[in-house]
Protein backbone atom coordinates (compact mmCIF):
# COMPACT_ATOMS: atom_id res chain seq x y z
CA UNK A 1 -118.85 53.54 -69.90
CA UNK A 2 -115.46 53.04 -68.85
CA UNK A 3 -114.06 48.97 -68.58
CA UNK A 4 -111.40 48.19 -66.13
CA UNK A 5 -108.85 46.14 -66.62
CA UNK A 6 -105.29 45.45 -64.97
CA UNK A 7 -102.32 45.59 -66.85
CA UNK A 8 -99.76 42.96 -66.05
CA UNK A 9 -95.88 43.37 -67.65
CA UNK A 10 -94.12 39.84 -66.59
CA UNK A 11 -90.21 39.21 -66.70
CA UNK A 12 -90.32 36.09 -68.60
CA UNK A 13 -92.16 33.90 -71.09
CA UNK A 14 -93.20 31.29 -68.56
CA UNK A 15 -95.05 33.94 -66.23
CA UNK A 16 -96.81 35.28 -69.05
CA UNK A 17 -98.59 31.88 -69.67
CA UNK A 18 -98.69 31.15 -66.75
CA UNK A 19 -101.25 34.93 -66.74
CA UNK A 20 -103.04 33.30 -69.37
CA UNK A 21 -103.48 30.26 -67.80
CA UNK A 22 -104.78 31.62 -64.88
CA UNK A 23 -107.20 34.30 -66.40
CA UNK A 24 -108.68 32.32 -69.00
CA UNK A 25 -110.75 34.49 -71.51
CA UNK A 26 -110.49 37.17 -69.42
CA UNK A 27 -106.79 38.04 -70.60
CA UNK A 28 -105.56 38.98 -73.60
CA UNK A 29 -101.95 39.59 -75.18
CA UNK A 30 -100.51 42.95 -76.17
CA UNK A 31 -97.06 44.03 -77.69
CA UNK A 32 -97.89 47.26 -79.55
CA UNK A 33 -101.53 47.85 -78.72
CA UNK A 34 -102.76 50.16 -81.38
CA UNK A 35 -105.43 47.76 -82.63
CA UNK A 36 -106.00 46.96 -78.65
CA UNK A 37 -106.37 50.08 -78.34
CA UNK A 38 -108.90 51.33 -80.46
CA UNK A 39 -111.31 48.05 -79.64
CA UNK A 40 -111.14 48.70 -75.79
CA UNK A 41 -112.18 52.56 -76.94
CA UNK A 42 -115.09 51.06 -79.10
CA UNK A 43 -116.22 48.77 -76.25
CA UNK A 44 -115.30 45.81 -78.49
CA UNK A 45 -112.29 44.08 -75.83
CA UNK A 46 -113.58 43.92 -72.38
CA UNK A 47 -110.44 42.10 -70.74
CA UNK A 48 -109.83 41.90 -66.90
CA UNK A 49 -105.96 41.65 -67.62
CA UNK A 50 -103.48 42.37 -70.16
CA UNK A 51 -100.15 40.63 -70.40
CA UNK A 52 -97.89 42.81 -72.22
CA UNK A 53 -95.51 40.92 -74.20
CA UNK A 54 -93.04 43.78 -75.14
CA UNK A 55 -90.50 43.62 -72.67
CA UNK A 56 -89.63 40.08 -72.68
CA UNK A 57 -86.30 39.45 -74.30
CA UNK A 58 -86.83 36.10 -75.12
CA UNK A 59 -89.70 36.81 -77.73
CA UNK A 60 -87.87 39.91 -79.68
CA UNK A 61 -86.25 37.27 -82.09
CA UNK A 62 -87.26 34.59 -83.96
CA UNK A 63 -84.37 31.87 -85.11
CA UNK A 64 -84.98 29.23 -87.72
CA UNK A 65 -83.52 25.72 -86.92
């Protein structure tokens, strides 16, 4: 059987929690999404949103302080 799910891509970091926030346990993170992947195939992930991560420009470094 076939789970659907919406997949959100938001332009900044705030928006993305704000996602979470607002979808609880129903959302979950992605950036790559092999692993995702495969456990959405196996039935194992049954999201009603994802918030993909990869485009947001503030999260592709990290700085030490």
């Amino acid at each position: 059987m076939f789970h659907r799910f919406r997949v959100v891509r938001p332009d900044s970091v705030g928006e993305a929690v704000a996602l979470l926030r607002e979808h609880g346990d129903g959302a979950k993170v992605v950036a790559g999404s092999t692993a995702m992947t495969i456990m959405l195939r196996q039935g194992l992930l049954t999201p009603t949103i994802l918030v993909s991560i990869a485009g947001l420009e503030a999260l592709r470094t990290i700085r030490l302080r």
